[in-house]
C-alpha atoms as a PDB file:
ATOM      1  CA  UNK A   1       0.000   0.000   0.000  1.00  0.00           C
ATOM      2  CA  UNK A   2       2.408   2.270   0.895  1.00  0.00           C
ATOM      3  CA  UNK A   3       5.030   1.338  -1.786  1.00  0.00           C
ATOM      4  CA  UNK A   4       1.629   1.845  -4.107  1.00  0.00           C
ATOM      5  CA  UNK A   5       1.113   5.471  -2.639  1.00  0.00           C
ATOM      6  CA  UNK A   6       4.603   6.514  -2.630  1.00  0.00           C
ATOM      7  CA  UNK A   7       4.625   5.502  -6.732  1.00  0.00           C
ATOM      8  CA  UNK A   8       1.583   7.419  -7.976  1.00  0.00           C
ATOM      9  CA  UNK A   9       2.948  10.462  -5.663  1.00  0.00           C
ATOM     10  CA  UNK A  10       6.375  10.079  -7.910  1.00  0.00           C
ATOM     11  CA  UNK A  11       4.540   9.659 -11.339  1.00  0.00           C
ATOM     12  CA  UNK A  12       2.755  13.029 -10.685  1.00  0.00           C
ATOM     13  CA  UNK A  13       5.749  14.251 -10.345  1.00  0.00           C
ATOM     14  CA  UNK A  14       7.766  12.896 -12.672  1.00  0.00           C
ATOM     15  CA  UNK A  15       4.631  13.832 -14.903  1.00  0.00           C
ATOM     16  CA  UNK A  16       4.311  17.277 -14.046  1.00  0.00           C
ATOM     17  CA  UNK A  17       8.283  17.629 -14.883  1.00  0.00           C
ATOM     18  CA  UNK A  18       8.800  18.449 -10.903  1.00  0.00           C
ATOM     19  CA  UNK A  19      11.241  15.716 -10.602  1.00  0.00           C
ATOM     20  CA  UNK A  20      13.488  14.082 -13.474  1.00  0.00           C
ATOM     21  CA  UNK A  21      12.074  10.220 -14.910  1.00  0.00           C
ATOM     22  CA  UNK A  22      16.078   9.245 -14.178  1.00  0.00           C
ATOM     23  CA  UNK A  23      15.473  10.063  -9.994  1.00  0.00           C
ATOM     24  CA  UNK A  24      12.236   8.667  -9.770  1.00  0.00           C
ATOM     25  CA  UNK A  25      13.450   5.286  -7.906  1.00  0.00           C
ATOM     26  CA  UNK A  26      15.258   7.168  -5.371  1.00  0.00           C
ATOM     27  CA  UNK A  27      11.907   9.872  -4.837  1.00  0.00           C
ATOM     28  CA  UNK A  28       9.920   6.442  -4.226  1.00  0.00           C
ATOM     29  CA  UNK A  29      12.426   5.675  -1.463  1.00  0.00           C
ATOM     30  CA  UNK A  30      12.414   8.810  -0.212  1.00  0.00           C
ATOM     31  CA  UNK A  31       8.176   9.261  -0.394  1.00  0.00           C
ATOM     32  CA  UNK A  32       7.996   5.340   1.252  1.00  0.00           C
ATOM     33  CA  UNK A  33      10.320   6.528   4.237  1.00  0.00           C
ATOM     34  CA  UNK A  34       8.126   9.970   4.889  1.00  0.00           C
ATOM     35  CA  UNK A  35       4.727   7.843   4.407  1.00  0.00           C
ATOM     36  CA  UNK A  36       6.164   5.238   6.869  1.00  0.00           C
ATOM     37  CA  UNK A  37       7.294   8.013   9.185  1.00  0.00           C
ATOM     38  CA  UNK A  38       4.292   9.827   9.217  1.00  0.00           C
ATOM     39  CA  UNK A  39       2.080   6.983   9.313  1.00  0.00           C
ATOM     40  CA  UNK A  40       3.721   5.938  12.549  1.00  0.00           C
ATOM     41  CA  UNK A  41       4.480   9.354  14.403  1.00  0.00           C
ATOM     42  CA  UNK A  42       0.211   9.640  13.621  1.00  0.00           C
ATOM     43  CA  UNK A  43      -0.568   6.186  14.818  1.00  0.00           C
ATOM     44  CA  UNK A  44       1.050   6.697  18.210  1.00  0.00           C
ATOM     45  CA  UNK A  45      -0.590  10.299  19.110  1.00  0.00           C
ATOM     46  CA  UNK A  46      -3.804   8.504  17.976  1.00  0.00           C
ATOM     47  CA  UNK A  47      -2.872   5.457  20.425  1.00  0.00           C
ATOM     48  CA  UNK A  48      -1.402   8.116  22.937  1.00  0.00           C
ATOM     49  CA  UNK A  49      -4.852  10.192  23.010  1.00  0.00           C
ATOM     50  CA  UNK A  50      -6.617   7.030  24.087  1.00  0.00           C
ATOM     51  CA  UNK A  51      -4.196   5.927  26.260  1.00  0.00           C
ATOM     52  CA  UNK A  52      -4.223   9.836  28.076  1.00  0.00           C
ATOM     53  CA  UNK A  53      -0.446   9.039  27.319  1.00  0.00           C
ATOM     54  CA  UNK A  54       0.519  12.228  25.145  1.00  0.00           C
ATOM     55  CA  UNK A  55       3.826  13.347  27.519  1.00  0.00           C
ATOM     56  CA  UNK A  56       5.022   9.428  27.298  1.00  0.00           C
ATOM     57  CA  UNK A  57       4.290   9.178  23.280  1.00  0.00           C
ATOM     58  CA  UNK A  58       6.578  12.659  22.573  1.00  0.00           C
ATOM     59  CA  UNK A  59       9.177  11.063  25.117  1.00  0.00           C
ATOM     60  CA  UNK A  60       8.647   7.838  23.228  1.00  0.00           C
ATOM     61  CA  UNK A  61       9.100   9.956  19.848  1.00  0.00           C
ATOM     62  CA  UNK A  62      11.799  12.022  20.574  1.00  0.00           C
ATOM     63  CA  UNK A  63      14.194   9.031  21.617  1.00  0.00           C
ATOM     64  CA  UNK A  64      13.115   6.510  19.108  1.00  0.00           C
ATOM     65  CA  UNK A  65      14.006   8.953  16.721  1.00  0.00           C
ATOM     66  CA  UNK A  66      16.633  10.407  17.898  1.00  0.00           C
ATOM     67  CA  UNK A  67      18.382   6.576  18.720  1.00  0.00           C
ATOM     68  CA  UNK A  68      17.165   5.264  15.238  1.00  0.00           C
ATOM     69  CA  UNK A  69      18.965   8.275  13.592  1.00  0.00           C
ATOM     70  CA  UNK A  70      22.664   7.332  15.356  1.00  0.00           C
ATOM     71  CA  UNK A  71      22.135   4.063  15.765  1.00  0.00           C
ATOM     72  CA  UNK A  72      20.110   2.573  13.052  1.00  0.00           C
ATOM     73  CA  UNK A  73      18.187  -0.813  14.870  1.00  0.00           C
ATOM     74  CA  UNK A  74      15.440  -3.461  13.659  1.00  0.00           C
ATOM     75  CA  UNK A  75      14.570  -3.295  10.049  1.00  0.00           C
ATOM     76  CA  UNK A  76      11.451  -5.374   9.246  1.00  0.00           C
ATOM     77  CA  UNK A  77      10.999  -6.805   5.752  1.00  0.00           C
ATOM     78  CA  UNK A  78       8.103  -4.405   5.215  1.00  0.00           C
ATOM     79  CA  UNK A  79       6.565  -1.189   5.979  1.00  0.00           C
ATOM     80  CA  UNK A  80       3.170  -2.784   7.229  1.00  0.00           C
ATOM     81  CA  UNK A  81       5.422  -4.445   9.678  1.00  0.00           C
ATOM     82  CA  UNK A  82       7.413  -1.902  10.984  1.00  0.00           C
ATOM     83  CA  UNK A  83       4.370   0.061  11.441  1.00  0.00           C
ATOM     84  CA  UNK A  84       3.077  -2.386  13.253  1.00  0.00           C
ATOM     85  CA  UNK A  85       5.966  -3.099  15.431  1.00  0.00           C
ATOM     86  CA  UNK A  86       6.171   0.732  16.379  1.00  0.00           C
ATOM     87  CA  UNK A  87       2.936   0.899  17.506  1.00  0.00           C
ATOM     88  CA  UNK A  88       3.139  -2.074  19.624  1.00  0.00           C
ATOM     89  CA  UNK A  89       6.361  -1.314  21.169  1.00  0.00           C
ATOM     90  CA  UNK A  90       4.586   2.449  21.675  1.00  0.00           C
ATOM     91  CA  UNK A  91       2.010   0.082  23.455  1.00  0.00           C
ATOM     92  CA  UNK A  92       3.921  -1.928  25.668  1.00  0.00           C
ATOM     93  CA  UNK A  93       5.986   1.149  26.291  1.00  0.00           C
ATOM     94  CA  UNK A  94       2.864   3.367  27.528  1.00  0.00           C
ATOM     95  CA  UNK A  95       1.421  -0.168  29.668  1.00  0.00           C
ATOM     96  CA  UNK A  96       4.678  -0.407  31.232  1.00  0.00           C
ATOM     97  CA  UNK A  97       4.981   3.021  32.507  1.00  0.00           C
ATOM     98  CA  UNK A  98       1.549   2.479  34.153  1.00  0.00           C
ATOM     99  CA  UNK A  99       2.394  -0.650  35.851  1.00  0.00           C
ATOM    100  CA  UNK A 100       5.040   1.030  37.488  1.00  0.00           C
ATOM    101  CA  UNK A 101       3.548   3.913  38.289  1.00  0.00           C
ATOM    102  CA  UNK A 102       1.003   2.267  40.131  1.00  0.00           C
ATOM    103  CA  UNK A 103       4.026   0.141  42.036  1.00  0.00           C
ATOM    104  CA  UNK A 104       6.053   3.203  43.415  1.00  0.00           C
ATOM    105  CA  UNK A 105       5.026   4.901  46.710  1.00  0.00           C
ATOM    106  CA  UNK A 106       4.189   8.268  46.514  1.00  0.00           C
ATOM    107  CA  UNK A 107       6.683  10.748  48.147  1.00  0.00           C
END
């Protein structure tokens, strides 16, 4: 879906003489990594306003990002499944945090 997406974004492109025919595979590249990204950073504020979580998903965002930019990390065979393993982690991440807030005395 996404790698669809990312394609017909390039074509108009490419057809509208924005971007040269000879670039196109690396603009599909490019347009799969910011539809990935975006997908993701919207499916945890989504998950984050149920969860009343929205300080722990930017905390969550900003070191993800920040450690997946130095570091690199897991790289799933597809975008579907990175997405998904974001969101989960995002999950577990928030779930944790209120299992342990509930175990530690106040003050």
């Amino acid at each position: 879906m996404i790698k669809k997406l990312a394609n017909g974004m390039v074509c108009f492109y490419a057809n509208n003489h924005y971007i040269s025919k000879n670039d196109t595979n690396s603009y599909v590249y490019g347009f799969e990594i910011l539809l990935s990204t975006t997908i993701n950073v919207i499916l945890v504020l989504v998950i984050a306003s149920f969860m009343h979580s929205f300080f722990e998903a930017i905390f969550y965002l900003a070191a993800f990002i920040s450690i997946r930019n130095s570091s690199g990390g897991f790289h799933a065979k597809n975008h579907e499944s990175c997405i998904l393993t974001f969101t989960t982690l995002f999950v577990v991440f928030c779930l944790m945090i209120n299992i342990f807030n509930d175990h530690i005395p106040a003050g």
